[in-house]
ModelCIF file with pLDDT and N, C-alpha, C, O atoms, coordinates in Angstrom:
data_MODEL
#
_entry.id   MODEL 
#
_entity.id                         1 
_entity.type                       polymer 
_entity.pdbx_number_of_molecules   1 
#
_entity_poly.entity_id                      1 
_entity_poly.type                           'polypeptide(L)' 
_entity_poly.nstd_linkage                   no 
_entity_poly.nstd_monomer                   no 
_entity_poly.pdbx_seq_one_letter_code       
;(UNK)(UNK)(UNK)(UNK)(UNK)(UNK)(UNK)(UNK)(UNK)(UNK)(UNK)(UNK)(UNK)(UNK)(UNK)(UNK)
(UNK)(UNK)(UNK)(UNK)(UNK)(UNK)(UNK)(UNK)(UNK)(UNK)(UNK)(UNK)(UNK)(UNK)(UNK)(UNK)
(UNK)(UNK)(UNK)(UNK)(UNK)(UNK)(UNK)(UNK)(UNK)(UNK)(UNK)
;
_entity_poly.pdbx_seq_one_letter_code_can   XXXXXXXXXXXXXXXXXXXXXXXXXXXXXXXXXXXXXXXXXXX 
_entity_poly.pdbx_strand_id                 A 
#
loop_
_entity_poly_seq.entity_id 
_entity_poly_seq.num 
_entity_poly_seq.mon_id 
_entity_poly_seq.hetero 
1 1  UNK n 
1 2  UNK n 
1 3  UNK n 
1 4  UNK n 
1 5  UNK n 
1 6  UNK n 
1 7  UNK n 
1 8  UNK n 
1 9  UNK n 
1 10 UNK n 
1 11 UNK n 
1 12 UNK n 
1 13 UNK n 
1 14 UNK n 
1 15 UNK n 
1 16 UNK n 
1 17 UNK n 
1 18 UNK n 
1 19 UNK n 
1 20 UNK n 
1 21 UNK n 
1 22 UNK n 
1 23 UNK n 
1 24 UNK n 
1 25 UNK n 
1 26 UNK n 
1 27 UNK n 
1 28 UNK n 
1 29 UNK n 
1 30 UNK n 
1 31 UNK n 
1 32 UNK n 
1 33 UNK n 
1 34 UNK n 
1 35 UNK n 
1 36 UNK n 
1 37 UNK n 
1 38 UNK n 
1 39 UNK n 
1 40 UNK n 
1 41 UNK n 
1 42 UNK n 
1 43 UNK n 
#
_struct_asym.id          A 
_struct_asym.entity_id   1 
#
loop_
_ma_qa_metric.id 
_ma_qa_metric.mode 
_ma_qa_metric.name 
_ma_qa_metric.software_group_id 
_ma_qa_metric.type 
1 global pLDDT . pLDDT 
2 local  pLDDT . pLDDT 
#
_ma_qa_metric_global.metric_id      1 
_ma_qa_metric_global.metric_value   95.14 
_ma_qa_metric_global.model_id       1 
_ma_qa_metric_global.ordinal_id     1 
#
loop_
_ma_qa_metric_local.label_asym_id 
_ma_qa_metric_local.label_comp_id 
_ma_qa_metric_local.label_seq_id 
_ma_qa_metric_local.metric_id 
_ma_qa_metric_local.metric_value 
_ma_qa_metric_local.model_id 
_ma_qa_metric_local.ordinal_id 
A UNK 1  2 89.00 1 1  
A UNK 2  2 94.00 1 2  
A UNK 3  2 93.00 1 3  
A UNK 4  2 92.00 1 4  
A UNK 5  2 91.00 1 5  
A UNK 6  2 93.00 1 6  
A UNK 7  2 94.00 1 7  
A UNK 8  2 95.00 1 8  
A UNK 9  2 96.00 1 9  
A UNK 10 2 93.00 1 10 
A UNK 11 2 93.00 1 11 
A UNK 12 2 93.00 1 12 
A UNK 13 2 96.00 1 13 
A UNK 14 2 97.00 1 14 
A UNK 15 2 98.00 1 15 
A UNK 16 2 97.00 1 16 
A UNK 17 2 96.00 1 17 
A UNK 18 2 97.00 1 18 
A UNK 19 2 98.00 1 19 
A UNK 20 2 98.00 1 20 
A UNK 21 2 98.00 1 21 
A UNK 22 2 97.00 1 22 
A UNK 23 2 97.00 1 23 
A UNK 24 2 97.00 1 24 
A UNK 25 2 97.00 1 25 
A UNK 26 2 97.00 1 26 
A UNK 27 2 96.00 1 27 
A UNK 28 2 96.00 1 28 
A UNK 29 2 96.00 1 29 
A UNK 30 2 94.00 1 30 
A UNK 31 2 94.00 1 31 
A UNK 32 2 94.00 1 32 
A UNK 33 2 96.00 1 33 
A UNK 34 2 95.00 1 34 
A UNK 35 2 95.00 1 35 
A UNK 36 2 94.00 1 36 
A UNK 37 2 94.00 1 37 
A UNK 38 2 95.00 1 38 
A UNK 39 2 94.00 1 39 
A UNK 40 2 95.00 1 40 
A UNK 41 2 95.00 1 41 
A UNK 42 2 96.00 1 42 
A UNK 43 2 96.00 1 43 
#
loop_
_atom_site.group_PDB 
_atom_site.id 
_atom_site.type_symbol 
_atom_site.label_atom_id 
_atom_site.label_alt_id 
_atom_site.label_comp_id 
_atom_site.label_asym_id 
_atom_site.label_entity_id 
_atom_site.label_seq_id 
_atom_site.pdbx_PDB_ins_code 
_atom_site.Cartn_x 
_atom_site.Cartn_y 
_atom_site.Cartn_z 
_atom_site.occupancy 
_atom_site.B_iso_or_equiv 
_atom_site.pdbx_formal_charge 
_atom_site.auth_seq_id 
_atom_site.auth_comp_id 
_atom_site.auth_asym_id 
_atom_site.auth_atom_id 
_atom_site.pdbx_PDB_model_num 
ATOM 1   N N  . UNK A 1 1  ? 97.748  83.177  101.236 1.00 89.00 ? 1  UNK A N  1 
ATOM 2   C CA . UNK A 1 1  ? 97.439  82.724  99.877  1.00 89.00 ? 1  UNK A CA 1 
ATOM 3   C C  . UNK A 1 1  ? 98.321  83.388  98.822  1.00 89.00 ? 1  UNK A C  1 
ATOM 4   O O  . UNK A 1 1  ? 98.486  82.927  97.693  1.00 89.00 ? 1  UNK A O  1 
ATOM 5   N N  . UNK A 1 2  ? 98.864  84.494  99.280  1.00 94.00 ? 2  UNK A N  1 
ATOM 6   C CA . UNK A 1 2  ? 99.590  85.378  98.652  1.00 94.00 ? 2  UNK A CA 1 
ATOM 7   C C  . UNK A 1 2  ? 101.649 85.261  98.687  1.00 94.00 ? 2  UNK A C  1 
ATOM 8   O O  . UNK A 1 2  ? 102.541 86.088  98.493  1.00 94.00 ? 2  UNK A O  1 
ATOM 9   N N  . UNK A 1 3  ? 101.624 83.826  99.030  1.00 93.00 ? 3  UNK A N  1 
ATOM 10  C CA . UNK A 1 3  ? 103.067 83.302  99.535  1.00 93.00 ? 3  UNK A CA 1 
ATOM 11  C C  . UNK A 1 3  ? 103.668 84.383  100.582 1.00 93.00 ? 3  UNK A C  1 
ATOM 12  O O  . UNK A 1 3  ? 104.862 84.432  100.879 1.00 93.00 ? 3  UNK A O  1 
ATOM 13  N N  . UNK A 1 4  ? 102.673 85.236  101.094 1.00 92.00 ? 4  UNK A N  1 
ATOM 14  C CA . UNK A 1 4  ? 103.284 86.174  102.465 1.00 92.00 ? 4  UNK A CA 1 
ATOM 15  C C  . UNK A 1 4  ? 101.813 86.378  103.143 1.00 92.00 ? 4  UNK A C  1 
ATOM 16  O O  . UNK A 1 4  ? 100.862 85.964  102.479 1.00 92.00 ? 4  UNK A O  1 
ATOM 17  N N  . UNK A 1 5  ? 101.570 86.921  104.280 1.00 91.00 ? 5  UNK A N  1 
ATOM 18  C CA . UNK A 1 5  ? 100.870 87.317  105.250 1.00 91.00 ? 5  UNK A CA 1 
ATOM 19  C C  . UNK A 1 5  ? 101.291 88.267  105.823 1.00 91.00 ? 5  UNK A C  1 
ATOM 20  O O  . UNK A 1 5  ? 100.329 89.030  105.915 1.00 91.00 ? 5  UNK A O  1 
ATOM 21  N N  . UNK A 1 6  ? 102.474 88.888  106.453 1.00 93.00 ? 6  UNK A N  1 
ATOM 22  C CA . UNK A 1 6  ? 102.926 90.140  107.034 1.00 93.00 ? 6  UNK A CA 1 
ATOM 23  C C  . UNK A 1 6  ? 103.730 90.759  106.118 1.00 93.00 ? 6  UNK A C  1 
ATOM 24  O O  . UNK A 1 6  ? 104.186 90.117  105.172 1.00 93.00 ? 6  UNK A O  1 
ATOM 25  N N  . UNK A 1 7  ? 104.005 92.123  106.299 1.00 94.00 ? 7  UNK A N  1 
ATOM 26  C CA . UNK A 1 7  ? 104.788 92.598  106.013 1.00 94.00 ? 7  UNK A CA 1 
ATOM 27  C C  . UNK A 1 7  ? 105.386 93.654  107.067 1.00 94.00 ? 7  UNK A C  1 
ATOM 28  O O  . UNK A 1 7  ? 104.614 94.291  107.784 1.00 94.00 ? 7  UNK A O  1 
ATOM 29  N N  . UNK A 1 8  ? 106.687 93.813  107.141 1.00 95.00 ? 8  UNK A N  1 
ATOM 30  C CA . UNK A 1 8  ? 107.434 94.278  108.118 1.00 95.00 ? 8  UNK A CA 1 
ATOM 31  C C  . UNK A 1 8  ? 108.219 95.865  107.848 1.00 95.00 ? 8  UNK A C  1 
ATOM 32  O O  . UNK A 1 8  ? 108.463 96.161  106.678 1.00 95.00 ? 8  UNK A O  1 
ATOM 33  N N  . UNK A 1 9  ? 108.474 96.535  108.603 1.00 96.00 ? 9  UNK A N  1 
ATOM 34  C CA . UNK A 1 9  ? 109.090 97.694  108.259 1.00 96.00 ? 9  UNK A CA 1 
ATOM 35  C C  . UNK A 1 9  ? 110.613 97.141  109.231 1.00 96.00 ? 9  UNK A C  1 
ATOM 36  O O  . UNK A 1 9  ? 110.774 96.421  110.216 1.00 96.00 ? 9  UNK A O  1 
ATOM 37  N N  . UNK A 1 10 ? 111.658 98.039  108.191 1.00 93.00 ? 10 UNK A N  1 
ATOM 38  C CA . UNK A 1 10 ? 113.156 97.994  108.110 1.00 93.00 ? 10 UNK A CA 1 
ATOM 39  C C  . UNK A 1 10 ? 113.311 98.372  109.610 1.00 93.00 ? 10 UNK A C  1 
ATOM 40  O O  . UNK A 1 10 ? 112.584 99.119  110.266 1.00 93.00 ? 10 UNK A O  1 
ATOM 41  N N  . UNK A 1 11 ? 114.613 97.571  110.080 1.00 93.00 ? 11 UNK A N  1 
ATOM 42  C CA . UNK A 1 11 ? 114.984 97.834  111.318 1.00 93.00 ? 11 UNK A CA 1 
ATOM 43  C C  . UNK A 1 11 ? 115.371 99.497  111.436 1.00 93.00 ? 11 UNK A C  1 
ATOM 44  O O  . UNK A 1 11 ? 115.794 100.079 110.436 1.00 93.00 ? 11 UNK A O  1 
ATOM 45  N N  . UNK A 1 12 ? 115.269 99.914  112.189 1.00 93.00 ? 12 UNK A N  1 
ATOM 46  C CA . UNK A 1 12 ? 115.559 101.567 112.170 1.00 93.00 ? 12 UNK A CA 1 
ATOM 47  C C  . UNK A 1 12 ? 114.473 102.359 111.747 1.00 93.00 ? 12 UNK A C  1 
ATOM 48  O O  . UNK A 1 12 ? 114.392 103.534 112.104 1.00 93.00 ? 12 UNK A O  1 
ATOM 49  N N  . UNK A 1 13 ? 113.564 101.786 110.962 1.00 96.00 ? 13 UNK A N  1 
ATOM 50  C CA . UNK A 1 13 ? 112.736 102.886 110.075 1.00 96.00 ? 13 UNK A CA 1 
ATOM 51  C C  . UNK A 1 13 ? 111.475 103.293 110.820 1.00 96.00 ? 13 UNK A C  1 
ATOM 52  O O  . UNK A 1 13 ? 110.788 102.511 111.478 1.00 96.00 ? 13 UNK A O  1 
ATOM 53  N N  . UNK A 1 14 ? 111.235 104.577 110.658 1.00 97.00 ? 14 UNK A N  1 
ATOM 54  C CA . UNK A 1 14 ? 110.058 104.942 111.514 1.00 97.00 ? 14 UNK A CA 1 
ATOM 55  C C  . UNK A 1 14 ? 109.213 105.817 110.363 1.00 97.00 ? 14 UNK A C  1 
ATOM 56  O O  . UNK A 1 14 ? 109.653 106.529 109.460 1.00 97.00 ? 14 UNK A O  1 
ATOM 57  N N  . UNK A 1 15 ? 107.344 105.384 110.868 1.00 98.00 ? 15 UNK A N  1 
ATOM 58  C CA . UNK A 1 15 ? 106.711 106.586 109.860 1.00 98.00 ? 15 UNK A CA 1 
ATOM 59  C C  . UNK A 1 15 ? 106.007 107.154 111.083 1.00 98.00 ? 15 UNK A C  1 
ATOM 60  O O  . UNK A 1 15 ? 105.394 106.581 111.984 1.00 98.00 ? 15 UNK A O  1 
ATOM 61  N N  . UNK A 1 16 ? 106.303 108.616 110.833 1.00 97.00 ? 16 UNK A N  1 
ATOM 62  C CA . UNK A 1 16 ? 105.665 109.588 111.804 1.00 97.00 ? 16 UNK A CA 1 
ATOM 63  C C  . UNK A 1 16 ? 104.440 110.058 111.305 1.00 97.00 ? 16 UNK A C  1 
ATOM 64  O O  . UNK A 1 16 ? 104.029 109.689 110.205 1.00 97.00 ? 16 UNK A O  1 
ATOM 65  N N  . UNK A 1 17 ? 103.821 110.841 112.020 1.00 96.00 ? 17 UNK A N  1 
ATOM 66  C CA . UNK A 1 17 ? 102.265 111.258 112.027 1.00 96.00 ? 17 UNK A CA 1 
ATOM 67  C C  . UNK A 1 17 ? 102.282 111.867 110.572 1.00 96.00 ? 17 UNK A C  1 
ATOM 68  O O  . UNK A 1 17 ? 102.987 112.855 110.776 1.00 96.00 ? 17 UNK A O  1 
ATOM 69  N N  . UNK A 1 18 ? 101.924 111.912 109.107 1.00 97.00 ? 18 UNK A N  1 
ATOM 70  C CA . UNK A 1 18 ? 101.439 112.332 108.548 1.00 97.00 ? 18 UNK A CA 1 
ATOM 71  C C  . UNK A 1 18 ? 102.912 112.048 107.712 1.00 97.00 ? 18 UNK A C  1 
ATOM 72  O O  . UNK A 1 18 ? 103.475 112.996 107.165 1.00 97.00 ? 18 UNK A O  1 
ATOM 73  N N  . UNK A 1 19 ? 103.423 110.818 107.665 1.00 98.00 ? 19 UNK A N  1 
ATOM 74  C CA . UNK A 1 19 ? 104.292 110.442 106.629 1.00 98.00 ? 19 UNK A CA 1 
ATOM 75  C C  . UNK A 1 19 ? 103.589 109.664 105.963 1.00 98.00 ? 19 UNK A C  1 
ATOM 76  O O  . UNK A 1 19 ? 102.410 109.989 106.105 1.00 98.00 ? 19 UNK A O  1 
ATOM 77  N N  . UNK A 1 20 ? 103.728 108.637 105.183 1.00 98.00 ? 20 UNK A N  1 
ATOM 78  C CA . UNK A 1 20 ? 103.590 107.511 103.598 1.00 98.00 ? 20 UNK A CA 1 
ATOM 79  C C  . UNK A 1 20 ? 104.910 106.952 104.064 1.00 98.00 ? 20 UNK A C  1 
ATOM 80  O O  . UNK A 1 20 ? 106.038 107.224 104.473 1.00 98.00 ? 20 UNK A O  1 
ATOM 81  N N  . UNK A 1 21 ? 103.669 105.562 103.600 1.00 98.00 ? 21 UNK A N  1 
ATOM 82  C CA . UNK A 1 21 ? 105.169 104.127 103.509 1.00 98.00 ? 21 UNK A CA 1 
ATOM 83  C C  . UNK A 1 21 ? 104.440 103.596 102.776 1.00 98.00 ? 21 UNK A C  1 
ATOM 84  O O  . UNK A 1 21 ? 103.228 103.446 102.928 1.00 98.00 ? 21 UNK A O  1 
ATOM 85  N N  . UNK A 1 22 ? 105.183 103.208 101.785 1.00 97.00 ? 22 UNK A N  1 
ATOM 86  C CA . UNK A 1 22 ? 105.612 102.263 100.408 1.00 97.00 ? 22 UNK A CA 1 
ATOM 87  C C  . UNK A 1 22 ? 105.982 101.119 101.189 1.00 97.00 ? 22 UNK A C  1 
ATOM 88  O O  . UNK A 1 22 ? 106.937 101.105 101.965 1.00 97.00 ? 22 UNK A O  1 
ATOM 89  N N  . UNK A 1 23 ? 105.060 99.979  100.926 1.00 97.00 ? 23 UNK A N  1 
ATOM 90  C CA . UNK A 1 23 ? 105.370 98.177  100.760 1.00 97.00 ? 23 UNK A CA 1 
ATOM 91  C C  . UNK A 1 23 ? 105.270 97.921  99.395  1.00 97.00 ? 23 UNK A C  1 
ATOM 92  O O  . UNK A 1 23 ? 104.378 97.587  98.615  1.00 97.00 ? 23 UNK A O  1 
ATOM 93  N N  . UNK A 1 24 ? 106.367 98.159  99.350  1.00 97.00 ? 24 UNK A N  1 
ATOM 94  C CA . UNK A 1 24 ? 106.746 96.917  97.794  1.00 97.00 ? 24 UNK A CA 1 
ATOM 95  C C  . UNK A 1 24 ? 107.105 95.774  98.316  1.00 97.00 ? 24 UNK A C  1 
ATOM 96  O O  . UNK A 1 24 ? 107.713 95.726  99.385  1.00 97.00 ? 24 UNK A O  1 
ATOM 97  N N  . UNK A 1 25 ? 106.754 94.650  97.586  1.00 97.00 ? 25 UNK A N  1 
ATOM 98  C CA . UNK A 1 25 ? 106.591 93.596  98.004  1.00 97.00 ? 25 UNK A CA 1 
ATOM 99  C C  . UNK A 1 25 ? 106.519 92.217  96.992  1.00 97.00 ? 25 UNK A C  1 
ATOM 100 O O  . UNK A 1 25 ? 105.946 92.747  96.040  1.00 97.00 ? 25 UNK A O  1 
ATOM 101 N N  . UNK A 1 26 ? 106.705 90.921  96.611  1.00 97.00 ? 26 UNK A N  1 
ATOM 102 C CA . UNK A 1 26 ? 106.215 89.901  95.784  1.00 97.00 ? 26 UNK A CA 1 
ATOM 103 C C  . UNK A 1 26 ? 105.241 89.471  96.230  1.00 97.00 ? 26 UNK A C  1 
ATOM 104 O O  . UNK A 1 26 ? 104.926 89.401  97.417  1.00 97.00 ? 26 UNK A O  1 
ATOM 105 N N  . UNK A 1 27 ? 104.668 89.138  95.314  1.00 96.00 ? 27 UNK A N  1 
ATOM 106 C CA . UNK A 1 27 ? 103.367 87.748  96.006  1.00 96.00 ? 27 UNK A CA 1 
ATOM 107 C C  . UNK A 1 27 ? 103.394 86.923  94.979  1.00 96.00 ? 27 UNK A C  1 
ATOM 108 O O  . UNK A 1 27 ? 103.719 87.306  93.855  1.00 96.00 ? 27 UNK A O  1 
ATOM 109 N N  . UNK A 1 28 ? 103.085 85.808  95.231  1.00 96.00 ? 28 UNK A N  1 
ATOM 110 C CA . UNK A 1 28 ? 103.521 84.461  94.341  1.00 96.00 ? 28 UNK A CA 1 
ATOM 111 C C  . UNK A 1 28 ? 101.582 84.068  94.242  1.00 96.00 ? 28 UNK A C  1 
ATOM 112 O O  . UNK A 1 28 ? 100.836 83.776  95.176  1.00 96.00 ? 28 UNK A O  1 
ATOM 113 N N  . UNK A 1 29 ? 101.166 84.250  92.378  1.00 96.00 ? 29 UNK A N  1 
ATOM 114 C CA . UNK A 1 29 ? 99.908  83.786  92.372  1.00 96.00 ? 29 UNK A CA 1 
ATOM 115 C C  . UNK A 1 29 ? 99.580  82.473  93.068  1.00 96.00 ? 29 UNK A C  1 
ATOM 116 O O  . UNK A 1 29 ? 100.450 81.605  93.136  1.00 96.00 ? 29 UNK A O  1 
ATOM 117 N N  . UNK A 1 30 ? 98.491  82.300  93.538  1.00 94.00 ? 30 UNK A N  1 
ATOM 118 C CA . UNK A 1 30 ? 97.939  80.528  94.167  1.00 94.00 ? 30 UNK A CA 1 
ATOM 119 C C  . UNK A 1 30 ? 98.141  80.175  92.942  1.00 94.00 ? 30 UNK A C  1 
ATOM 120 O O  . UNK A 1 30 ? 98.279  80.837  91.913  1.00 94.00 ? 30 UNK A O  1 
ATOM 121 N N  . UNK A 1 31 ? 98.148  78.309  93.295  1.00 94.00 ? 31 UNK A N  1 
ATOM 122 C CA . UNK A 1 31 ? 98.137  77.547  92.241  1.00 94.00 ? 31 UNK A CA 1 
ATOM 123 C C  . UNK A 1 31 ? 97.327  76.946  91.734  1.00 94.00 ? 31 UNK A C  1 
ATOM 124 O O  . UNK A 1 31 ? 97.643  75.905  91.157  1.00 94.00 ? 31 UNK A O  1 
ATOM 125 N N  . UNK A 1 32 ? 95.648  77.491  91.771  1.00 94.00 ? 32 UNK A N  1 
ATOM 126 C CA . UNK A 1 32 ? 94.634  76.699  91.246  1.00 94.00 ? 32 UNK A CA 1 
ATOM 127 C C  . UNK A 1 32 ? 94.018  78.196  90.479  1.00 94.00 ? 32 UNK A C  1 
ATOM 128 O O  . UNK A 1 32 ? 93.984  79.370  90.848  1.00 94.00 ? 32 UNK A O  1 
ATOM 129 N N  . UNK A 1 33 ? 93.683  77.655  89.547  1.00 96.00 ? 33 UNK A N  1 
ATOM 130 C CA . UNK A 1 33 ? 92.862  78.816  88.921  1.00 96.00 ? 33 UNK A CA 1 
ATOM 131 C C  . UNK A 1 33 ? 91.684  79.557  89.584  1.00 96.00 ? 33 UNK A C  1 
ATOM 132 O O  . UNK A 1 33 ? 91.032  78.726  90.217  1.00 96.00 ? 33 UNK A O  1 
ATOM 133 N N  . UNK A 1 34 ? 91.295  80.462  89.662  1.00 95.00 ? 34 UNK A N  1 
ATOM 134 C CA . UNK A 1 34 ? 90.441  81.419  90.177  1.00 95.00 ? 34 UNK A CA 1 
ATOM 135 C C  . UNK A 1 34 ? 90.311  82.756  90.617  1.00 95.00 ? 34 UNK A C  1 
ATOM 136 O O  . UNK A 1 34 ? 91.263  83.495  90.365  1.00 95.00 ? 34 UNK A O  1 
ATOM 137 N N  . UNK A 1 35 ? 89.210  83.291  91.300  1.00 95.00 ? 35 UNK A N  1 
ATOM 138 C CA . UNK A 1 35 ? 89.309  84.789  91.576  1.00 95.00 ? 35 UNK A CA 1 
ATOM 139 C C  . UNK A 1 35 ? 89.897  85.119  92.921  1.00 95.00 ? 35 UNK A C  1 
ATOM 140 O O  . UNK A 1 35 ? 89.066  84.920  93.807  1.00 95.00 ? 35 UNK A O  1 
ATOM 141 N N  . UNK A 1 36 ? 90.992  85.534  93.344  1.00 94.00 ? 36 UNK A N  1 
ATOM 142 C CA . UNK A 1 36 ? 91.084  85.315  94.734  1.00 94.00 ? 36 UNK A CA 1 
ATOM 143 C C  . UNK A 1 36 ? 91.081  87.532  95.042  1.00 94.00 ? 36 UNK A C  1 
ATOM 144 O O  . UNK A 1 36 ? 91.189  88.547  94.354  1.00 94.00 ? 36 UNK A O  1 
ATOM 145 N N  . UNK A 1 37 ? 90.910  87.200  96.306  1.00 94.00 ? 37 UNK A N  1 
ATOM 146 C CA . UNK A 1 37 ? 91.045  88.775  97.036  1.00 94.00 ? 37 UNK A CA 1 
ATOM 147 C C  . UNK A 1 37 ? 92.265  88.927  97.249  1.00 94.00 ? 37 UNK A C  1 
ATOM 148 O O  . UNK A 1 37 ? 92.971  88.052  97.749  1.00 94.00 ? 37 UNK A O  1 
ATOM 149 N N  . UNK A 1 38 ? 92.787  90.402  96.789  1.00 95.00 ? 38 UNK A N  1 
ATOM 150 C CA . UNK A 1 38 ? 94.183  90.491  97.252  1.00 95.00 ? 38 UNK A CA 1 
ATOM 151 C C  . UNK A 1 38 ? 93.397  92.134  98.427  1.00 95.00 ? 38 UNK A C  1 
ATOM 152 O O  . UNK A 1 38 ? 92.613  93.025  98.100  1.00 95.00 ? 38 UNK A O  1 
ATOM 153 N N  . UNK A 1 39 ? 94.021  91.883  99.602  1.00 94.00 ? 39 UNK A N  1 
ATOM 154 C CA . UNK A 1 39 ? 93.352  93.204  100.431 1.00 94.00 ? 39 UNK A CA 1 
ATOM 155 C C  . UNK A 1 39 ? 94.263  93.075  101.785 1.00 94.00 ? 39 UNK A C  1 
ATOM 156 O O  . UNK A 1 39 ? 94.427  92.044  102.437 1.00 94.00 ? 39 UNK A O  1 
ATOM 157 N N  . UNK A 1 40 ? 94.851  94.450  102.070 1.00 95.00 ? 40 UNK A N  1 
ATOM 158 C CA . UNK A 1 40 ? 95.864  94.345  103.210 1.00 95.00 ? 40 UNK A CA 1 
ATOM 159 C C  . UNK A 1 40 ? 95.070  95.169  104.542 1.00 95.00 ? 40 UNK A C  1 
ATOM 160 O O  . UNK A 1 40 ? 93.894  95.511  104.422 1.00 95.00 ? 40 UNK A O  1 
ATOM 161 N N  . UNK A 1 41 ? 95.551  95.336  105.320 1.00 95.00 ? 41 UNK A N  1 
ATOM 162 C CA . UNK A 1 41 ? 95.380  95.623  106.678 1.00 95.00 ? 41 UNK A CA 1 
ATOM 163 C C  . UNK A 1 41 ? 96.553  96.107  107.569 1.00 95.00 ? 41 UNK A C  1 
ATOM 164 O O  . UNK A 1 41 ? 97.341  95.209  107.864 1.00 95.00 ? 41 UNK A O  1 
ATOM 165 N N  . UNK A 1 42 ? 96.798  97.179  107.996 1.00 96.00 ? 42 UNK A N  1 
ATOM 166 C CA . UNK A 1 42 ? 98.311  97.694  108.919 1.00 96.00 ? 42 UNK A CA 1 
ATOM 167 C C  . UNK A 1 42 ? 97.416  97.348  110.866 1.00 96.00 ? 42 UNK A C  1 
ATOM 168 O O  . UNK A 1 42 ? 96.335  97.548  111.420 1.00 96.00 ? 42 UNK A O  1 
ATOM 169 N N  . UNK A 1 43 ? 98.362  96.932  111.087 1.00 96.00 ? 43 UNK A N  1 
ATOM 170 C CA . UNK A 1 43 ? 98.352  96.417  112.634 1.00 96.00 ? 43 UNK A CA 1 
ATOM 171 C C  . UNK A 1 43 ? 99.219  96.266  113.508 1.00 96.00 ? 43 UNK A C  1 
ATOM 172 O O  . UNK A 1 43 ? 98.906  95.846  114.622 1.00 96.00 ? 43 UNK A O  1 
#
């Protein structure tokens, strides 16, 4: 709903035990007016 569903980490890039990763990212609002959920999940 968010004109993406995954987001991917950079070829090469690794986060080790007790690093932080930053997804910056776009999302393109839906096109009907309303309240929508924005809420991610790592998998």
């Amino acid at each position: 709903q968010w004109g993406v569903s995954r987001l991917y980490l950079s070829a090469g890039e690794t986060v080790a035990s007790g690093q932080q990763k930053i997804f910056n990212f776009t999302v393109t609002a839906p096109a009907t007016a309303g309240t929508y959920n924005f809420k991610w999940r790592m998998l």
